[in-house]
PDB file of N, CA and C in Angstrom:
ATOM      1  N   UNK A   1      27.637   0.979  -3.749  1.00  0.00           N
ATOM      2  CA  UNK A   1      26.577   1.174  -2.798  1.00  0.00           C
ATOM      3  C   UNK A   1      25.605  -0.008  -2.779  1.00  0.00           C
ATOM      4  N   UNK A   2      25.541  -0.916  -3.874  1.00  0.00           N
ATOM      5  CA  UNK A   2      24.344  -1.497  -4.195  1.00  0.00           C
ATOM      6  C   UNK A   2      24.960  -2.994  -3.411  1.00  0.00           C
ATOM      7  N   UNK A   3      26.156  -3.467  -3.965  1.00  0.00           N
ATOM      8  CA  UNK A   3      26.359  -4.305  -3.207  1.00  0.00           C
ATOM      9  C   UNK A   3      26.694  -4.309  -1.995  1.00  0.00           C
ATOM     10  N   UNK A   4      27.129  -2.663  -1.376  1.00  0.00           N
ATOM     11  CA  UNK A   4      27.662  -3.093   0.003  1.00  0.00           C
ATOM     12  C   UNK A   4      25.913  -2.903   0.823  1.00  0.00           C
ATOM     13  N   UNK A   5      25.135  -2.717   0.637  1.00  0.00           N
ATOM     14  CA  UNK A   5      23.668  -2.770   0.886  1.00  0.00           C
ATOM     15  C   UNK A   5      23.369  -3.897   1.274  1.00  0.00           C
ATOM     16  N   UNK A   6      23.689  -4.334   0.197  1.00  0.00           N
ATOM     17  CA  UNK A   6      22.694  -5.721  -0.088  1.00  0.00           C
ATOM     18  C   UNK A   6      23.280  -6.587   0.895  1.00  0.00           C
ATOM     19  N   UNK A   7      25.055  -6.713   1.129  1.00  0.00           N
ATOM     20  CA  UNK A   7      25.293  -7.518   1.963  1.00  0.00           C
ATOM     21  C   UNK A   7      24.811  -6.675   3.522  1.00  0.00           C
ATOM     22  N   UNK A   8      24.810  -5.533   3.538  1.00  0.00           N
ATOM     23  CA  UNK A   8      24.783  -5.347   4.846  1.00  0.00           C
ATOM     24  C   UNK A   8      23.211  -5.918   5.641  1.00  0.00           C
ATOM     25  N   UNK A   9      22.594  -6.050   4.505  1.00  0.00           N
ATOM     26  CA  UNK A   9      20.848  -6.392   4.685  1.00  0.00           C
ATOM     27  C   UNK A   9      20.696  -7.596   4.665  1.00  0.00           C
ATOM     28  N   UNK A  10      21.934  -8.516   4.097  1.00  0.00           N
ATOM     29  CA  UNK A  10      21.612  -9.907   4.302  1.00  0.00           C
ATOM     30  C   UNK A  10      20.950 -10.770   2.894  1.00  0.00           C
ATOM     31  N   UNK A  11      20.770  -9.942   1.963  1.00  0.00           N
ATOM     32  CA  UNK A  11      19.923 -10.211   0.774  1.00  0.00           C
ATOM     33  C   UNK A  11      21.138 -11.160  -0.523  1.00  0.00           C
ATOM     34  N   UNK A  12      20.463 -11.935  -0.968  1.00  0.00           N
ATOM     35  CA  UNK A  12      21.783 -12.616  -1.663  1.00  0.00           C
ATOM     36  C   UNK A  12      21.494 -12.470  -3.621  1.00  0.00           C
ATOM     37  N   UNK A  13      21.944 -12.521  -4.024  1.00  0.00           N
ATOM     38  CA  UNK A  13      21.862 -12.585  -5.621  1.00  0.00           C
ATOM     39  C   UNK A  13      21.440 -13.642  -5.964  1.00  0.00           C
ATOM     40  N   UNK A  14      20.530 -13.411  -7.280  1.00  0.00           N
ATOM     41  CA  UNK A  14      19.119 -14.257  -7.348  1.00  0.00           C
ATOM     42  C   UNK A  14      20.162 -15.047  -9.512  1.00  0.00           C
ATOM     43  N   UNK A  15      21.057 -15.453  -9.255  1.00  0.00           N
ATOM     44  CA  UNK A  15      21.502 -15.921 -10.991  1.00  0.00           C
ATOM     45  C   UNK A  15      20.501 -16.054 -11.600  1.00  0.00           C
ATOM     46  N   UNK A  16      20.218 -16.264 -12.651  1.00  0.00           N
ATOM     47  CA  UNK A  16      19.381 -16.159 -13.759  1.00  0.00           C
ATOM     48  C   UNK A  16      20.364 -17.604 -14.186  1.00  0.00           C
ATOM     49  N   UNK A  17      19.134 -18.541 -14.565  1.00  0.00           N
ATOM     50  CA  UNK A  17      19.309 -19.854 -14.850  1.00  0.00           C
ATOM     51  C   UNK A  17      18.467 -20.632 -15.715  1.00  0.00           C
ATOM     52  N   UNK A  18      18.596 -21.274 -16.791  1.00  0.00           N
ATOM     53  CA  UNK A  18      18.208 -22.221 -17.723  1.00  0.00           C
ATOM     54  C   UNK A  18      16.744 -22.222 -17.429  1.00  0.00           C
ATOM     55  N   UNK A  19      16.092 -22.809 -16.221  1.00  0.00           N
ATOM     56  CA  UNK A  19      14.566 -23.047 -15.417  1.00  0.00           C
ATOM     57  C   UNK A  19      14.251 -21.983 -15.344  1.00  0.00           C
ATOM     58  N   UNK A  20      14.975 -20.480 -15.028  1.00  0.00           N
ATOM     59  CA  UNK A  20      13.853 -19.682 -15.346  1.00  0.00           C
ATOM     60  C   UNK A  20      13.474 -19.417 -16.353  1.00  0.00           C
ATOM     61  N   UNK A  21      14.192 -19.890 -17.557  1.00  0.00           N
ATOM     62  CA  UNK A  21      13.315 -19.453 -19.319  1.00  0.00           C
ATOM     63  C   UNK A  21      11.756 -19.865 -19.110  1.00  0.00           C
ATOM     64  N   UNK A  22      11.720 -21.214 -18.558  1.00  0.00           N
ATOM     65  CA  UNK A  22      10.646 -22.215 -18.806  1.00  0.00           C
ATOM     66  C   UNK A  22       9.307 -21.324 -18.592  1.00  0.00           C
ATOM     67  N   UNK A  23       9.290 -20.401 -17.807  1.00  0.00           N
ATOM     68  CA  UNK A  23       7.849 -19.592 -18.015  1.00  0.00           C
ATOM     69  C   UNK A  23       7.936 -18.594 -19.032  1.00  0.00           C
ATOM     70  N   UNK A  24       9.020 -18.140 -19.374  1.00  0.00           N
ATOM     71  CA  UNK A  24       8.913 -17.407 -20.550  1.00  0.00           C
ATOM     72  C   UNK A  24       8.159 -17.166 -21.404  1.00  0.00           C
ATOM     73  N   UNK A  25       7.869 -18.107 -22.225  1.00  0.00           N
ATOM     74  CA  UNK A  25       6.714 -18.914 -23.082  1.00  0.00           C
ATOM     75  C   UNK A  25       5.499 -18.561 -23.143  1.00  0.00           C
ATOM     76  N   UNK A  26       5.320 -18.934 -21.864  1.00  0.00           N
ATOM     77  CA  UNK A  26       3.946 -18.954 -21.339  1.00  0.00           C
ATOM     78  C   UNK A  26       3.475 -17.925 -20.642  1.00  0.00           C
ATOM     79  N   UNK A  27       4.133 -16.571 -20.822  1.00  0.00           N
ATOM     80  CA  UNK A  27       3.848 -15.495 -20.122  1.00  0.00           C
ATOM     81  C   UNK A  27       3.093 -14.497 -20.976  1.00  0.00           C
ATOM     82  N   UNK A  28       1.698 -14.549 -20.636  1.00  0.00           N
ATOM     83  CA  UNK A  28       0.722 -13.237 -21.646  1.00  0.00           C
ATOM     84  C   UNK A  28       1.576 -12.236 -21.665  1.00  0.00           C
ATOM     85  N   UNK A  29       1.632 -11.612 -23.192  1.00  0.00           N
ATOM     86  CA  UNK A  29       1.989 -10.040 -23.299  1.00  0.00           C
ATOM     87  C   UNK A  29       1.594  -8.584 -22.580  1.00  0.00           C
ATOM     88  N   UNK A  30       1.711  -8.891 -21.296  1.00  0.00           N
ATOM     89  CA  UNK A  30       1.156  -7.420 -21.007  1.00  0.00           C
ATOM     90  C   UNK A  30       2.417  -6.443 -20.755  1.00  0.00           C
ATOM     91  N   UNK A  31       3.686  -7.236 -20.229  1.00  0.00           N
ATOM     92  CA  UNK A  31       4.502  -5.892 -20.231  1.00  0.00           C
ATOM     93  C   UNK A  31       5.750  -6.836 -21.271  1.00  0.00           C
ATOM     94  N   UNK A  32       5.858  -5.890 -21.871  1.00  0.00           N
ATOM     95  CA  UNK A  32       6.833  -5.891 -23.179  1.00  0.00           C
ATOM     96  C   UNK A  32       8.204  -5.577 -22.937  1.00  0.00           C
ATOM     97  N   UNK A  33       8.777  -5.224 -21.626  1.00  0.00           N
ATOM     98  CA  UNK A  33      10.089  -5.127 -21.188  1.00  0.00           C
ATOM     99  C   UNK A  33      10.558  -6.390 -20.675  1.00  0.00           C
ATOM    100  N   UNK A  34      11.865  -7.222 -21.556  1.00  0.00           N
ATOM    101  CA  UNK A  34      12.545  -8.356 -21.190  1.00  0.00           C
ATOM    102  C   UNK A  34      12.954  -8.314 -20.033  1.00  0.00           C
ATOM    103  N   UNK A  35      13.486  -7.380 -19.296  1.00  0.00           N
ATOM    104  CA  UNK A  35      14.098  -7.762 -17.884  1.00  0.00           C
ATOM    105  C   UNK A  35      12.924  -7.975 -17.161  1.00  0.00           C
ATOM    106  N   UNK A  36      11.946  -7.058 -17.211  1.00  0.00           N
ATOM    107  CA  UNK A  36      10.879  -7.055 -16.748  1.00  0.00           C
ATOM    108  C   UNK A  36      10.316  -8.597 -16.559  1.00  0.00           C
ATOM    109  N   UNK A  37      10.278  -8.930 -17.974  1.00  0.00           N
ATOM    110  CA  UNK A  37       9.757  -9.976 -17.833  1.00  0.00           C
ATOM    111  C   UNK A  37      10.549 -11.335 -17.116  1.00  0.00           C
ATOM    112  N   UNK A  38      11.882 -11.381 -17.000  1.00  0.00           N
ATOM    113  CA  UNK A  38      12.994 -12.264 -16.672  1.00  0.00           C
ATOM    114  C   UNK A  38      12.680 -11.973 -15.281  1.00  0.00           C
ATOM    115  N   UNK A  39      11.983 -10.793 -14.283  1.00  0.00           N
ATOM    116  CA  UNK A  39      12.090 -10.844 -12.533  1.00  0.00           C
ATOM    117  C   UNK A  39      10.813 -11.513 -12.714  1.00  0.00           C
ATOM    118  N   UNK A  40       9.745 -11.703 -13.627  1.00  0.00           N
ATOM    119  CA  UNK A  40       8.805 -12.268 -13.381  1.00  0.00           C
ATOM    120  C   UNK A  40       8.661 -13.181 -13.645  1.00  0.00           C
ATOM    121  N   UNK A  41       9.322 -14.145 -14.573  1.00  0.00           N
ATOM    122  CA  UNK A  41       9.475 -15.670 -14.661  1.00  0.00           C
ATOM    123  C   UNK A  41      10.736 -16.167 -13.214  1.00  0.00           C
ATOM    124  N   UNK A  42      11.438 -15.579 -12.983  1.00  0.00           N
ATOM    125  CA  UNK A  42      12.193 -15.386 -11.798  1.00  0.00           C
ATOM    126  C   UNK A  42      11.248 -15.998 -10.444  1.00  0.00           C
ATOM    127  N   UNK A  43      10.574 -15.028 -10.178  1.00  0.00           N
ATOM    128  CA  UNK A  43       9.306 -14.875  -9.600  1.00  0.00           C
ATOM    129  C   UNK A  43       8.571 -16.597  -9.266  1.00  0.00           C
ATOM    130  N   UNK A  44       7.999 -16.786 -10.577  1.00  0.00           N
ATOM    131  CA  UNK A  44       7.260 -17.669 -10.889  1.00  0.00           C
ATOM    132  C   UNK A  44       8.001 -19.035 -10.038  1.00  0.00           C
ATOM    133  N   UNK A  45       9.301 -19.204 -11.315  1.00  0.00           N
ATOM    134  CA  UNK A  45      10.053 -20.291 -10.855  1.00  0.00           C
ATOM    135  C   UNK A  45      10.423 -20.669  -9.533  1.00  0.00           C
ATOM    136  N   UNK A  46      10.388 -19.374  -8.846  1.00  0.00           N
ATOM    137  CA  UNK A  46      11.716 -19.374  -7.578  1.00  0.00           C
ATOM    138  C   UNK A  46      10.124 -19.553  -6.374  1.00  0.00           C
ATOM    139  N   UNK A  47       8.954 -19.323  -6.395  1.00  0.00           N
ATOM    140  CA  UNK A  47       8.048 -18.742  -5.644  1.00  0.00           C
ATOM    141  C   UNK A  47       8.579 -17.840  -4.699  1.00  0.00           C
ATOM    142  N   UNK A  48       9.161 -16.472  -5.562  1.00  0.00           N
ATOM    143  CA  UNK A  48       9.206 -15.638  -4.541  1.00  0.00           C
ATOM    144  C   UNK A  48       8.874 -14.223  -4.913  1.00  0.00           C
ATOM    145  N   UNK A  49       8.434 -13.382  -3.951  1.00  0.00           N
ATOM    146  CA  UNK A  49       7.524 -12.183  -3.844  1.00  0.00           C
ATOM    147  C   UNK A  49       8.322 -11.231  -4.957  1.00  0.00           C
ATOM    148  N   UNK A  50       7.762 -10.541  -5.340  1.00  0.00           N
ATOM    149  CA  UNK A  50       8.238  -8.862  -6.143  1.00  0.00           C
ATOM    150  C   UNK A  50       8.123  -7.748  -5.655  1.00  0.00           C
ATOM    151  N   UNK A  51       8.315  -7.213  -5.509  1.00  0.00           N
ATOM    152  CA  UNK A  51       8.068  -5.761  -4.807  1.00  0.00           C
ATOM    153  C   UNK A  51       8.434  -4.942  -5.893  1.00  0.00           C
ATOM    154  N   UNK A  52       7.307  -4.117  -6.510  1.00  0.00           N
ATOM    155  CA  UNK A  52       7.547  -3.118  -7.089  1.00  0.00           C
ATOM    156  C   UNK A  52       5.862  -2.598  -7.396  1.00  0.00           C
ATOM    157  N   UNK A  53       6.104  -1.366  -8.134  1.00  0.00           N
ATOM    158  CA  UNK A  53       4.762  -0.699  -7.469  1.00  0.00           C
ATOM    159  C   UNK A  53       4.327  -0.626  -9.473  1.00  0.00           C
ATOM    160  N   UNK A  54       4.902  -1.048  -9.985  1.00  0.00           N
ATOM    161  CA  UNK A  54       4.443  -2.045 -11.643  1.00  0.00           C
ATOM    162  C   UNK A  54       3.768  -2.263 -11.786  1.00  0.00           C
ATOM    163  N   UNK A  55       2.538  -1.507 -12.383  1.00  0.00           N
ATOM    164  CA  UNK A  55       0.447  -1.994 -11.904  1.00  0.00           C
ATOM    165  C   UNK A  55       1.015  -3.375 -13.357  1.00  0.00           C
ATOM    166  N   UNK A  56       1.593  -3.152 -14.283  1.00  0.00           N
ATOM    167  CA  UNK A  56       1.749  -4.337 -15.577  1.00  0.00           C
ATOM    168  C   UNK A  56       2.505  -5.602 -15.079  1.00  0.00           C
ATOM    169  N   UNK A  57       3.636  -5.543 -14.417  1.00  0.00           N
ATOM    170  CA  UNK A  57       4.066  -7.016 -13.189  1.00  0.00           C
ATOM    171  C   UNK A  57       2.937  -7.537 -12.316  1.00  0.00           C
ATOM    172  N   UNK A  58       1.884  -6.359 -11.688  1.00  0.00           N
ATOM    173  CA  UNK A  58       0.979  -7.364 -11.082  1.00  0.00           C
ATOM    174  C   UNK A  58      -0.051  -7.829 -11.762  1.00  0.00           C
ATOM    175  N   UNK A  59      -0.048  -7.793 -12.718  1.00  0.00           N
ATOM    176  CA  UNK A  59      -1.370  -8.523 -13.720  1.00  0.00           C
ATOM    177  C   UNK A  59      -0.872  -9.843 -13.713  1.00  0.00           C
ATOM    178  N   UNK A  60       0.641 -10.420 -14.030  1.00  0.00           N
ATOM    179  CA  UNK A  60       1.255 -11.576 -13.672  1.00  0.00           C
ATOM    180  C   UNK A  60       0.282 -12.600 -12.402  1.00  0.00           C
ATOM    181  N   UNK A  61       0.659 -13.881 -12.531  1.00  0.00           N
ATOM    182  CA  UNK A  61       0.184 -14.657 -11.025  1.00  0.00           C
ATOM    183  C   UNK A  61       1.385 -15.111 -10.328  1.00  0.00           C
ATOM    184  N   UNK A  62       2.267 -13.530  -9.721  1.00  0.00           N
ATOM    185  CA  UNK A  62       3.180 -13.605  -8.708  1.00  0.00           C
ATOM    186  C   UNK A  62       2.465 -12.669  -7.806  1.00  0.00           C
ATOM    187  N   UNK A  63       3.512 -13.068  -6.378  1.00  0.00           N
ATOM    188  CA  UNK A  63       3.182 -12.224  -5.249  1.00  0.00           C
ATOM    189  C   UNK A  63       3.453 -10.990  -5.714  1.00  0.00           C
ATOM    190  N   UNK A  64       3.319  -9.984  -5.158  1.00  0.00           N
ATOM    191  CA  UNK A  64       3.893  -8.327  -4.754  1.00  0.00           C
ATOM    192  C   UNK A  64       3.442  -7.900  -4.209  1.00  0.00           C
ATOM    193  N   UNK A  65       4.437  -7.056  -3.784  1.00  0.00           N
ATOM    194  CA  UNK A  65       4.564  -5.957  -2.483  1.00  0.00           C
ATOM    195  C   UNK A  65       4.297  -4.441  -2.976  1.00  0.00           C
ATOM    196  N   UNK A  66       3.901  -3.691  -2.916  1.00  0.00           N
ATOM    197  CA  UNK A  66       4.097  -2.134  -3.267  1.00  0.00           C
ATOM    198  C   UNK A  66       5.203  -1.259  -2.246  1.00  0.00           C
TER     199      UNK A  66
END
């Protein structure tokens, strides 16, 4: 379901790559979940929006959407 979605919407898969560690580091502890934290260095690197309704992702300095 998830992938036939995604293509039907046009949306493409975001790899996880070496450059996004680089904010890793440097990311204050407020949310303590690794994936969590990997869409938000994601985020950072890529300048692109988040959408999720995560009051602890928007303390981050990325976009989001609710």
């Amino acid at each position: 379901f998830i992938i036939k979605a995604r293509i039907d919407h046009g949306i493409s898969s975001l790899p996880i790559i070496e450059s996004d560690f680089q904010a890793l580091g440097k990311l204050p502890d407020y949310h303590r979940d690794p994936f969590d934290r990997m869409i938000i260095c994601q985020s950072i690197e890529n300048s692109l929006p988040i959408v999720t309704s995560d009051s602890l992702i928007k303390q981050y300095p990325v976009k989001s959407f609710s």
